[in-house]
Protein backbone atom coordinates (compact mmCIF):
# COMPACT_ATOMS: atom_id res chain seq x y z
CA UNK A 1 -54.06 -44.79 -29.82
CA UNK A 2 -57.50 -43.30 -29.34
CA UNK A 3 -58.44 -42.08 -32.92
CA UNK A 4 -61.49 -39.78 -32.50
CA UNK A 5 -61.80 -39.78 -36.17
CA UNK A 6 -61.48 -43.16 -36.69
CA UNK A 7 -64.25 -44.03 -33.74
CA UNK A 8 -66.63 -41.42 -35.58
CA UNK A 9 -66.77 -43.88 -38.40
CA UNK A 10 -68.36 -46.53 -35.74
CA UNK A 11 -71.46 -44.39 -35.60
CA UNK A 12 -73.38 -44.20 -38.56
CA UNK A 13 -75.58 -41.25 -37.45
CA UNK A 14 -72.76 -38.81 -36.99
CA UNK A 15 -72.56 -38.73 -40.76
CA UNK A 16 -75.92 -36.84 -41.55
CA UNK A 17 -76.72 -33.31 -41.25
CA UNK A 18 -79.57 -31.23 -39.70
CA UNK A 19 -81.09 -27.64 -41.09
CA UNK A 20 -77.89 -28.54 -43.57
CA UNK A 21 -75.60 -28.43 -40.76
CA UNK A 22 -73.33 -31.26 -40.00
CA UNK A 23 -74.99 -32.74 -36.10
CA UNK A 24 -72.93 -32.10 -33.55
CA UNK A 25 -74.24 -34.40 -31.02
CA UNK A 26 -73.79 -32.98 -27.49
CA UNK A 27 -76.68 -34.52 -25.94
CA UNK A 28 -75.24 -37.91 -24.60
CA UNK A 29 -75.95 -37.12 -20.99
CA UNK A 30 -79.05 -37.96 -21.68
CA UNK A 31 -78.89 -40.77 -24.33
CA UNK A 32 -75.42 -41.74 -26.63
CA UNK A 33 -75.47 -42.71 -30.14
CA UNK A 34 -74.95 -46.23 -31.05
CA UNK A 35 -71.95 -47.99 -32.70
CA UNK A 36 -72.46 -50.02 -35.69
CA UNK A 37 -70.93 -53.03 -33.64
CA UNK A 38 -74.19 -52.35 -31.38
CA UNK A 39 -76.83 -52.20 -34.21
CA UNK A 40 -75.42 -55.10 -35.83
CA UNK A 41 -76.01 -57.25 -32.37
CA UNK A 42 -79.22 -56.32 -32.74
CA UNK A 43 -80.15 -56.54 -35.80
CA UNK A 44 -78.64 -60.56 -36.05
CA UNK A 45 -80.55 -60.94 -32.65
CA UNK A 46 -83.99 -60.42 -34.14
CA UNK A 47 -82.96 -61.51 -38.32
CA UNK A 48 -80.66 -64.63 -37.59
CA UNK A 49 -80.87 -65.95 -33.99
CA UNK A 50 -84.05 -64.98 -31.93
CA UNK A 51 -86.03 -67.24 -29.60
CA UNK A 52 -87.00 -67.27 -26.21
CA UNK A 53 -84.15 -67.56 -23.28
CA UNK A 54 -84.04 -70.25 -20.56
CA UNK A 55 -87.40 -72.21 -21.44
CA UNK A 56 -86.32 -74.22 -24.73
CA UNK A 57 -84.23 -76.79 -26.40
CA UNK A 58 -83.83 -76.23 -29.43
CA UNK A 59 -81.14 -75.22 -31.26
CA UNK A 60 -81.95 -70.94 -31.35
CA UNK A 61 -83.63 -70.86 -28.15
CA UNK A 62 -80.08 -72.32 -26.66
CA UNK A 63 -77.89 -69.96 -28.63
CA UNK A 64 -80.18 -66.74 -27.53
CA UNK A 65 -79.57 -67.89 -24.26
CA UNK A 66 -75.94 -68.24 -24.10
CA UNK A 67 -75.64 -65.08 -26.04
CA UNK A 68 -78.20 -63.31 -23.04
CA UNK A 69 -76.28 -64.86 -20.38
CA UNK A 70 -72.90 -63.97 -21.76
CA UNK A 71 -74.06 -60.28 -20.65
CA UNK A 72 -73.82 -60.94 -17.15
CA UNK A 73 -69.73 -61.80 -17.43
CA UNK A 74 -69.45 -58.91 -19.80
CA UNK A 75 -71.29 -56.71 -17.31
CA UNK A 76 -68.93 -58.17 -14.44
CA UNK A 77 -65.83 -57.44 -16.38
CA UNK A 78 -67.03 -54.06 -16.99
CA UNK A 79 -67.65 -53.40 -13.74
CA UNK A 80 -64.73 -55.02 -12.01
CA UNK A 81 -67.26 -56.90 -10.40
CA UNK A 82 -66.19 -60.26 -8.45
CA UNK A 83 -68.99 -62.82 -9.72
CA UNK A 84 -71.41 -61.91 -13.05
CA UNK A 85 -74.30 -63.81 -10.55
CA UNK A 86 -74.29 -60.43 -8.93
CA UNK A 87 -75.30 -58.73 -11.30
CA UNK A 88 -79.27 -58.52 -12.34
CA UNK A 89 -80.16 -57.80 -15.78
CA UNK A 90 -83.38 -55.38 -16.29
CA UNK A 91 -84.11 -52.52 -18.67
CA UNK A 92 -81.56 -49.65 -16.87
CA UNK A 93 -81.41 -47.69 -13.78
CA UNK A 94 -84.95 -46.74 -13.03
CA UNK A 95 -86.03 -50.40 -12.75
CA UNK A 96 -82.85 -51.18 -11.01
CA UNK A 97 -83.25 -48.52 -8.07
CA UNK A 98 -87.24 -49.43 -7.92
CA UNK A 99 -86.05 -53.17 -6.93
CA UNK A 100 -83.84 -52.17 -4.12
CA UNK A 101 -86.69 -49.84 -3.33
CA UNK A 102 -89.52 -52.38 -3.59
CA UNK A 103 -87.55 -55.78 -2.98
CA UNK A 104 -84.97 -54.36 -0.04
CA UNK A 105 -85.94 -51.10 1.42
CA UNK A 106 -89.41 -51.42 1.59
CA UNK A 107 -89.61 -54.48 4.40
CA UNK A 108 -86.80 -53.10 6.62
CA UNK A 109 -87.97 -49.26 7.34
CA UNK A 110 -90.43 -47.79 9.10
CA UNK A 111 -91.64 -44.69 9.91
CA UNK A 112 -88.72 -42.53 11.35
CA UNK A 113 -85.65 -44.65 9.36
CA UNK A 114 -83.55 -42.02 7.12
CA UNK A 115 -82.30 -42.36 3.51
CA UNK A 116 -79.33 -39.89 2.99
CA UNK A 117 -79.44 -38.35 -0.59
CA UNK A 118 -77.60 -35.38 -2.34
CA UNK A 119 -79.37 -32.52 -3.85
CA UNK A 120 -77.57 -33.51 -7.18
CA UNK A 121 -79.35 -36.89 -7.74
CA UNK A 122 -81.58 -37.63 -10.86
CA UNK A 123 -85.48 -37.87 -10.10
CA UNK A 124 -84.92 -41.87 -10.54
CA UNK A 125 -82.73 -41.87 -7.49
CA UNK A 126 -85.30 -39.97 -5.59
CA UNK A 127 -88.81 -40.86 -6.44
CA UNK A 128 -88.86 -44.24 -5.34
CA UNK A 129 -87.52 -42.83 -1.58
CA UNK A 130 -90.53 -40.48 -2.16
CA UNK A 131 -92.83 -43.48 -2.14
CA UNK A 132 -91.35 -44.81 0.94
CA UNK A 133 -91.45 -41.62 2.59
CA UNK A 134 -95.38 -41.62 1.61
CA UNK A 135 -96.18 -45.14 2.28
CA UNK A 136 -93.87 -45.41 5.87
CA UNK A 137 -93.43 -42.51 7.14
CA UNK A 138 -89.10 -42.86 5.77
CA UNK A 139 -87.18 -39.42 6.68
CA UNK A 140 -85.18 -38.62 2.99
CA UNK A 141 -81.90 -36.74 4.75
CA UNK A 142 -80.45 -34.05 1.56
CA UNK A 143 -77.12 -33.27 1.36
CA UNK A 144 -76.04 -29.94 -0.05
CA UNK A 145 -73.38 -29.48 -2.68
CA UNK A 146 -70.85 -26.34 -2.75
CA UNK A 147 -70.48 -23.70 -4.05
CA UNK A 148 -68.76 -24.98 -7.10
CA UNK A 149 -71.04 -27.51 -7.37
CA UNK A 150 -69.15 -30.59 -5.54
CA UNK A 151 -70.25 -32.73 -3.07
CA UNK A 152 -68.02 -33.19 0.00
CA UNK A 153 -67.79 -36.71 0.92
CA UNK A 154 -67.71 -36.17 4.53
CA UNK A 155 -70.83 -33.48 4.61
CA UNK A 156 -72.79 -37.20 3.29
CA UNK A 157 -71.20 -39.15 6.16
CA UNK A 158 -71.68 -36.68 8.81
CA UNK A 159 -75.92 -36.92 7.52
CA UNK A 160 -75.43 -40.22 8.88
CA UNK A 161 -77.51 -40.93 11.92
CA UNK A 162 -78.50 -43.91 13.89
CA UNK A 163 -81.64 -43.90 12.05
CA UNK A 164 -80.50 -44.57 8.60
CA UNK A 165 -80.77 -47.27 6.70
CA UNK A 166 -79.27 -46.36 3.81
CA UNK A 167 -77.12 -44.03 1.70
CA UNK A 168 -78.21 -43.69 -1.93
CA UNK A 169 -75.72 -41.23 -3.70
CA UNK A 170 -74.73 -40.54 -7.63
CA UNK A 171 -71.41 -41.04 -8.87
CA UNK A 172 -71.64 -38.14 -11.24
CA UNK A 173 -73.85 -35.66 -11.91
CA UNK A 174 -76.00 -35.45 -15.06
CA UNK A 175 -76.55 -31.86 -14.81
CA UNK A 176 -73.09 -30.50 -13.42
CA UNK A 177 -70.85 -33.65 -14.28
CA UNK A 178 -69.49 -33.48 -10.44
CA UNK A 179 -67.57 -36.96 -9.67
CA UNK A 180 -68.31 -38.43 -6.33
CA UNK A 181 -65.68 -40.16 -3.73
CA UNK A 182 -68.76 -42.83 -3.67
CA UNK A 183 -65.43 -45.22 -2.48
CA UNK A 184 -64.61 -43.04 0.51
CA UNK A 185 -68.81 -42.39 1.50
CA UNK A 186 -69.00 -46.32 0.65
CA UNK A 187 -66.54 -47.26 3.39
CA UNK A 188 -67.61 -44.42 6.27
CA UNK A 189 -71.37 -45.22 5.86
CA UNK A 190 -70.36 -49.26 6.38
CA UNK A 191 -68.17 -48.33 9.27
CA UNK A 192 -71.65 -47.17 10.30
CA UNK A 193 -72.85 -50.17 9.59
CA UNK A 194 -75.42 -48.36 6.59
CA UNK A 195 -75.21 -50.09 3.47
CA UNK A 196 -74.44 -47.69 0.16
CA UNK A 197 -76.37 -47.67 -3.06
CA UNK A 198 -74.88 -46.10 -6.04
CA UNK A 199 -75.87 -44.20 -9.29
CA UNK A 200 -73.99 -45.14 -11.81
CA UNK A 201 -75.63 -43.99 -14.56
CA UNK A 202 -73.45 -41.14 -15.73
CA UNK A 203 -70.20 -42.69 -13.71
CA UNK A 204 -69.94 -45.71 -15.49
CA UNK A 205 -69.60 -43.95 -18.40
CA UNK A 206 -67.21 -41.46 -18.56
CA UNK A 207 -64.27 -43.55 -16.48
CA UNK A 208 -63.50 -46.57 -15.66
CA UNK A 209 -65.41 -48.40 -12.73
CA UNK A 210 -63.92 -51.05 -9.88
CA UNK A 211 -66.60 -52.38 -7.96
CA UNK A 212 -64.27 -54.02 -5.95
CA UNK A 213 -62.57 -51.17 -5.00
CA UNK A 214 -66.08 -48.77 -4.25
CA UNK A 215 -67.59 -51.49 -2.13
CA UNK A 216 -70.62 -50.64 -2.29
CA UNK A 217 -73.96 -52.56 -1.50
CA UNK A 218 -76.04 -51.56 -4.91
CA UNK A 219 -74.91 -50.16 -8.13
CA UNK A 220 -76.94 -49.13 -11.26
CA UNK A 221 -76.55 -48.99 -14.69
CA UNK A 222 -78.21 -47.40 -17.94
CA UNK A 223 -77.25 -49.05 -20.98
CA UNK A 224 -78.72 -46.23 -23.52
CA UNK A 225 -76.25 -43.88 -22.18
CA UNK A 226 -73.81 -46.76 -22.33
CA UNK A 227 -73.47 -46.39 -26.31
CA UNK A 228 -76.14 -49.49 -25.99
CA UNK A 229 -79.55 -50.40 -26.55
CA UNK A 230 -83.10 -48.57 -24.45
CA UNK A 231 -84.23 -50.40 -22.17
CA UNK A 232 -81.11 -52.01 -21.07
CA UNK A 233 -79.73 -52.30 -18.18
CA UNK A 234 -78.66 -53.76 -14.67
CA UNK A 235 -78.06 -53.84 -11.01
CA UNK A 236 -75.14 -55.22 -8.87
CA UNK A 237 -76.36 -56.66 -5.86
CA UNK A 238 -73.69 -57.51 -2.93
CA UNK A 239 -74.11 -60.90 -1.84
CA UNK A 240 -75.58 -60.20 1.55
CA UNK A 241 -77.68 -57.66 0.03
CA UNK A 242 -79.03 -60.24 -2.62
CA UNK A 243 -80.31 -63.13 0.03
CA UNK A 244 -82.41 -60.06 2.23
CA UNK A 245 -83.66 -58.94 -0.67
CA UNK A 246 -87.39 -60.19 -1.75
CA UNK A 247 -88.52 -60.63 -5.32
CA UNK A 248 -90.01 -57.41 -6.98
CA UNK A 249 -92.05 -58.31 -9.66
CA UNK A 250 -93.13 -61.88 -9.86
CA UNK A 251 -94.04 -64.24 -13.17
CA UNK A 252 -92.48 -66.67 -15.02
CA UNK A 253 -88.42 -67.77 -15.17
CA UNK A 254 -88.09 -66.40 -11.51
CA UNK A 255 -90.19 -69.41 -9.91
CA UNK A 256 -88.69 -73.42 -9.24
CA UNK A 257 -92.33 -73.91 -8.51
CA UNK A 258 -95.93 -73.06 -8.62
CA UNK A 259 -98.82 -74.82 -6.83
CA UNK A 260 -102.08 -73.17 -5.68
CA UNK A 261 -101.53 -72.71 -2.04
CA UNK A 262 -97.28 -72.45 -2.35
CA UNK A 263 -94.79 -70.78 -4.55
CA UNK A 264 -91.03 -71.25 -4.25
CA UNK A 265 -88.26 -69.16 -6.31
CA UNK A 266 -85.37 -69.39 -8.37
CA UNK A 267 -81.59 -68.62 -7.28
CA UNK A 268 -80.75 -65.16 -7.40
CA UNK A 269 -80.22 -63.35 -9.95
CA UNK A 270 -82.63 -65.47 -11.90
CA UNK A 271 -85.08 -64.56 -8.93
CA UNK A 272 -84.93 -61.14 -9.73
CA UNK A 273 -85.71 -61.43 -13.55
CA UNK A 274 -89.71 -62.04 -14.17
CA UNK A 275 -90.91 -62.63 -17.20
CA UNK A 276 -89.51 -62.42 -21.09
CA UNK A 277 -86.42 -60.62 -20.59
CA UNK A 278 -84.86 -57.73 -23.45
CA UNK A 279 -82.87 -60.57 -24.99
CA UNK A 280 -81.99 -58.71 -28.00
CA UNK A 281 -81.50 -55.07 -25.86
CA UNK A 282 -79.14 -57.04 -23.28
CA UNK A 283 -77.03 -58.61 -26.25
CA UNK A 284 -76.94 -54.76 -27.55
CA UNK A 285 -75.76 -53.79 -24.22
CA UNK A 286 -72.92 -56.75 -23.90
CA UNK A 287 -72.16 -55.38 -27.40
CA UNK A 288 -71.58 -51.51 -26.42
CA UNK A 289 -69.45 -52.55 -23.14
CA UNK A 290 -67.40 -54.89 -25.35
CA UNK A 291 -66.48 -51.91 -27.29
CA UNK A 292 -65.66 -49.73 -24.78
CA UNK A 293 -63.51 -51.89 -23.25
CA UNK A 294 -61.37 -52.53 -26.65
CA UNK A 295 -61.13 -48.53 -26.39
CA UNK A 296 -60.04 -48.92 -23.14
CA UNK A 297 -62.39 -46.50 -20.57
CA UNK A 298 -58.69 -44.96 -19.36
CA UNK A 299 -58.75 -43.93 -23.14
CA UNK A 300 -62.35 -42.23 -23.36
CA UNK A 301 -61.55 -41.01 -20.25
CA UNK A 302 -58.78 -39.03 -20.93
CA UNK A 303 -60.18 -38.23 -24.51
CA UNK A 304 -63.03 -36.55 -22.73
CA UNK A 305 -60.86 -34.81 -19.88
CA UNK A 306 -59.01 -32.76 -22.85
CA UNK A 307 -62.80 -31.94 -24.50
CA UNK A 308 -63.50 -31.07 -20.67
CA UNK A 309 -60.27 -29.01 -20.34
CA UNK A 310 -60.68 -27.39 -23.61
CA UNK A 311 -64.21 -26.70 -23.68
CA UNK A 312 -63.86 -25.32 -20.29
CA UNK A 313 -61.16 -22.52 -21.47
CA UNK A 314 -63.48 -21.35 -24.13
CA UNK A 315 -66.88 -21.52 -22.62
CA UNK A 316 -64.98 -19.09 -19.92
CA UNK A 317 -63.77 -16.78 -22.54
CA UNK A 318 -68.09 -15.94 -22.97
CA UNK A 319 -68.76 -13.48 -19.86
CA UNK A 320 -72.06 -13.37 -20.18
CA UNK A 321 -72.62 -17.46 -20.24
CA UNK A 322 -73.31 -18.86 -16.13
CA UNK A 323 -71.78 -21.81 -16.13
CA UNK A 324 -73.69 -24.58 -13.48
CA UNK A 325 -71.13 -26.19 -11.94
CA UNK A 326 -66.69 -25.84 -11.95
CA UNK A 327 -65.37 -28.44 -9.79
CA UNK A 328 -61.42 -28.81 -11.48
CA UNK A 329 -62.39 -33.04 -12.20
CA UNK A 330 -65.40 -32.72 -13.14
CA UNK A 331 -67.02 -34.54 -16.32
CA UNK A 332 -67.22 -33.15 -19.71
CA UNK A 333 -70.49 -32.22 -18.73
CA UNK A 334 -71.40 -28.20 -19.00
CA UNK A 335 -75.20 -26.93 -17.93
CA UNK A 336 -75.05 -22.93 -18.66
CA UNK A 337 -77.81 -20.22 -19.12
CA UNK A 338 -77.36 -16.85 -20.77
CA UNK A 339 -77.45 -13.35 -18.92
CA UNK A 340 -80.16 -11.33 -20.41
CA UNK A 341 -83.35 -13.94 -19.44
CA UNK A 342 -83.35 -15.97 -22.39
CA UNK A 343 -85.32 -18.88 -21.71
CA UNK A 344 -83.12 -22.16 -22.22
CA UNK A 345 -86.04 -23.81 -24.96
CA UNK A 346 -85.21 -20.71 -26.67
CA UNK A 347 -81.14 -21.29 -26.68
CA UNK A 348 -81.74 -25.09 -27.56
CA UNK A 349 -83.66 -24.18 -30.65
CA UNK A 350 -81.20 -21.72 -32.29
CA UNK A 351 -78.43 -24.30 -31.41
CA UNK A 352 -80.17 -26.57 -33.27
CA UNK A 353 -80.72 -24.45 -35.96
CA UNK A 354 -76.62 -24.59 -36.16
CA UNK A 355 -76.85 -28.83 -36.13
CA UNK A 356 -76.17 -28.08 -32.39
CA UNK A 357 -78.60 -31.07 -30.39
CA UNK A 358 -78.02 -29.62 -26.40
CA UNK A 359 -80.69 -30.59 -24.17
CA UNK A 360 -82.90 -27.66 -21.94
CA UNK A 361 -84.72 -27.96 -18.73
CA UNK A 362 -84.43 -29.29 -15.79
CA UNK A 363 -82.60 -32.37 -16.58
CA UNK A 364 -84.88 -34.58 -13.84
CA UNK A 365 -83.38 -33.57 -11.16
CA UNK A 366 -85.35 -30.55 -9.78
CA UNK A 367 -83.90 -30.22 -6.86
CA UNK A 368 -80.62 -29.61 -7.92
CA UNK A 369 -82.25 -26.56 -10.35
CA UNK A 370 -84.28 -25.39 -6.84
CA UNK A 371 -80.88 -25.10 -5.24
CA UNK A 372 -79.02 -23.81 -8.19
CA UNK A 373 -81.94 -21.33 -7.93
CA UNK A 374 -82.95 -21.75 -11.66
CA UNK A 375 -86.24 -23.21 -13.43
CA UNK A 376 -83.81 -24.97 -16.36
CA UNK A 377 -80.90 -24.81 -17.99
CA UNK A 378 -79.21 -25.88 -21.43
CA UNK A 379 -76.68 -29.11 -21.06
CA UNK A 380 -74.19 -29.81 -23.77
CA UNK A 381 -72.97 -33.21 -22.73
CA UNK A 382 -69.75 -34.46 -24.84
CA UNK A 383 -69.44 -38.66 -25.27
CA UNK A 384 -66.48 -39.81 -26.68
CA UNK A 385 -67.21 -39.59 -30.44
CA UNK A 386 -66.58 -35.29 -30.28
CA UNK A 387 -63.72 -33.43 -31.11
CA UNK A 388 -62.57 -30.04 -30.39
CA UNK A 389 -64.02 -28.54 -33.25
CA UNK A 390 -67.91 -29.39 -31.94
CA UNK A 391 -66.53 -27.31 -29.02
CA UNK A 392 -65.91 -24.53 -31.67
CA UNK A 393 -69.06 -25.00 -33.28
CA UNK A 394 -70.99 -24.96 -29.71
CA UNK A 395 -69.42 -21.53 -28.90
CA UNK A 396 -69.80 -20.16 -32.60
CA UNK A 397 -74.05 -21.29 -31.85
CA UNK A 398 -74.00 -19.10 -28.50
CA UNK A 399 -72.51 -16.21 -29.86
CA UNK A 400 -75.11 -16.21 -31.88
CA UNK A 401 -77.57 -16.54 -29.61
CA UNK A 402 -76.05 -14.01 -27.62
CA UNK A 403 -76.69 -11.71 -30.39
CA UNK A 404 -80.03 -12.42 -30.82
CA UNK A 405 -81.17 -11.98 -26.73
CA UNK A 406 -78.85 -10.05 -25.46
């Protein structure tokens, strides 16, 4: 049984009040709170069993290292991916995208090759294209969403040309909580013979994830939104995609050997890991996914549909709050502004005033807000620590503000 109450114990900073209001967290979109099971990893990594990985003997640097490497299997089983030597630890998505970026991309397209993207991704799925489009002359091919704010899967296969060399495409927005078929683009775009990179940064979180079953070439991973540690993260790399790929940043751990007129590298995914690693962030992160997976993500999935479901009916019930964004699946995910012009800093701040922690902007992905035809928005994103009763206390917050700028 998932036992929301119970699970709120887990989290020690869902106990404390702000302004004298109890929090209600709804700001996980952009980063979750953290289990005690999570602080506790860390806290033993750095008090009881730190050293450096891969380079020692001794007795702590040999445990830190199994407990680092352990990650990878965790990551694997999290994923549903087939072998954890796929999968390439770093500090979360950002990094991850910038290596297939720098270390795959970068030496196989020239000026006139095409990267298909959706309007909906976050700024680190589209910057790094923006360097390749201002280094070699790469065409960035933008896909549209609807009108309710999903994303056809067939409008990104038919932006498939002969001139693309890849398709790099979120699993679920951050801003509107639309799911993806990223399975169904994943196997069109290969029939094209266009390899697929996902972001999984939201996905991963809010249901469960097969790998096997999506197929595609790249996916990325945050583990801060993961209920884990910053700067934690990784990358699965398909096989064939791993042995193109070159090395992006280059130091020690990644090498077999250095002389002064030769240098040759590790195996992959070593390869791909230079320098000191986040020992004690990964271990966080193989913490958090551990304790998801005793939940069970079918659990916090449906937990969060009926927060999705329920927050949905009375979020509809306020006619003069826009809701971004009303796909019937989407994620418990809501970005809204207020008729009337008040400015969505304004909305945060009397929220929080209430305990009520939303986030307001643009939520890094401007052009999403450029199509949406806003400047920002407030986001109230729900993880699976709230109830129906932070819904209440959400809708009691915009009355208020309704009041006050109407």
């Amino acid at each position: 049984m998932f036992d929301v109450n119970k699970i709120r114990g887990d989290f020690p900073i869902l106990s404390r009040t702000i302004h004298g209001k109890p929090l209600v967290y709804l700001d996980s979109g952009a980063s979750a709170q953290k289990p005690q099971v999570v602080i506790d990893a860390i806290l033993r990594g750095y008090g009881e069993e730190y050293a450096n990985v891969h380079r020692g003997l001794h007795h702590l640097s040999n445990l830190s290292t199994e407990r680092y490497e352990a990650v990878r299997g965790t990551i694997a089983r999290f994923l549903n991916a087939a072998d954890p030597e796929s999968i390439i630890l770093n500090t979360g998505t950002t990094e991850g995208i910038n290596m297939v970026a720098y270390g795959w991309a970068m030496p196989r397209m020239e000026a006139g090759d095409e990267i298909v993207l959706s309007v909906m991704e976050h700024h680190a799925n589209i910057v790094p294209w923006h360097f390749l489009r201002e280094r070699q002359g790469v065409n960035l091919r933008w896909v549209d969403i609807d009108q309710d704010g999903g994303l056809d899967p067939q409008a990104v296969i038919d932006a498939i040309t002969p001139r693309t060399k890849l398709v790099a495409i979120t699993q679920l927005s951050n801003v509107l909580g639309t799911r993806v078929d990223v399975a169904a683009i994943t196997r069109a775009a290969h029939e094209k013979g266009v390899p697929v990179l996902v972001d999984g940064s939201q996905g991963a979180v809010h249901a469960p994830v097969d790998l096997q079953a999506i197929g595609c070439d790249f996916y990325v991973i945050t583990g801060h939104k993961l209920y884990g540690p910053s700067g934690s993260g990784a990358i699965y790399v398909a096989p064939e995609r791993m042995a193109e790929m070159r090395p992006f940043m280059g130091g020690g751990d990644m090498i077999r050997e250095v002389r002064k007129d030769h240098v040759t590298y590790n195996d992959p995914p070593m390869k791909f890991e230079a320098g000191t690693p986040s020992i004690v962030s990964a271990i966080g992160l193989g913490a958090a996914l551990e304790y998801l997976m005793d939940l069970g993500m079918e659990n916090v999935a449906a937990h969060e549909g009926d927060l999705r479901d329920y927050a949905v009916q009375r979020l509809s019930g306020l006619n003069w709050l826009n809701l971004q964004g009303t796909t019937a699946d989407k994620a418990a995910i809501f970005s809204f502004t207020l008729n009337g012009g008040a400015h969505p800093h304004d909305i945060s701040t009397v929220l929080d005033k209430k305990g009520v922690a939303v986030r307001a902007g643009h939520h890094c992905a401007q052009p999403l807000m450029e199509h949406l035809g806003v400047s920002a928005t407030c986001r109230a994103s729900f993880g699976l620590y709230n109830t129906r009763e932070e819904v209440d206390v959400l809708v009691e917050a915009l009355e208020l503000c309704h009041e006050l700028f109407a």
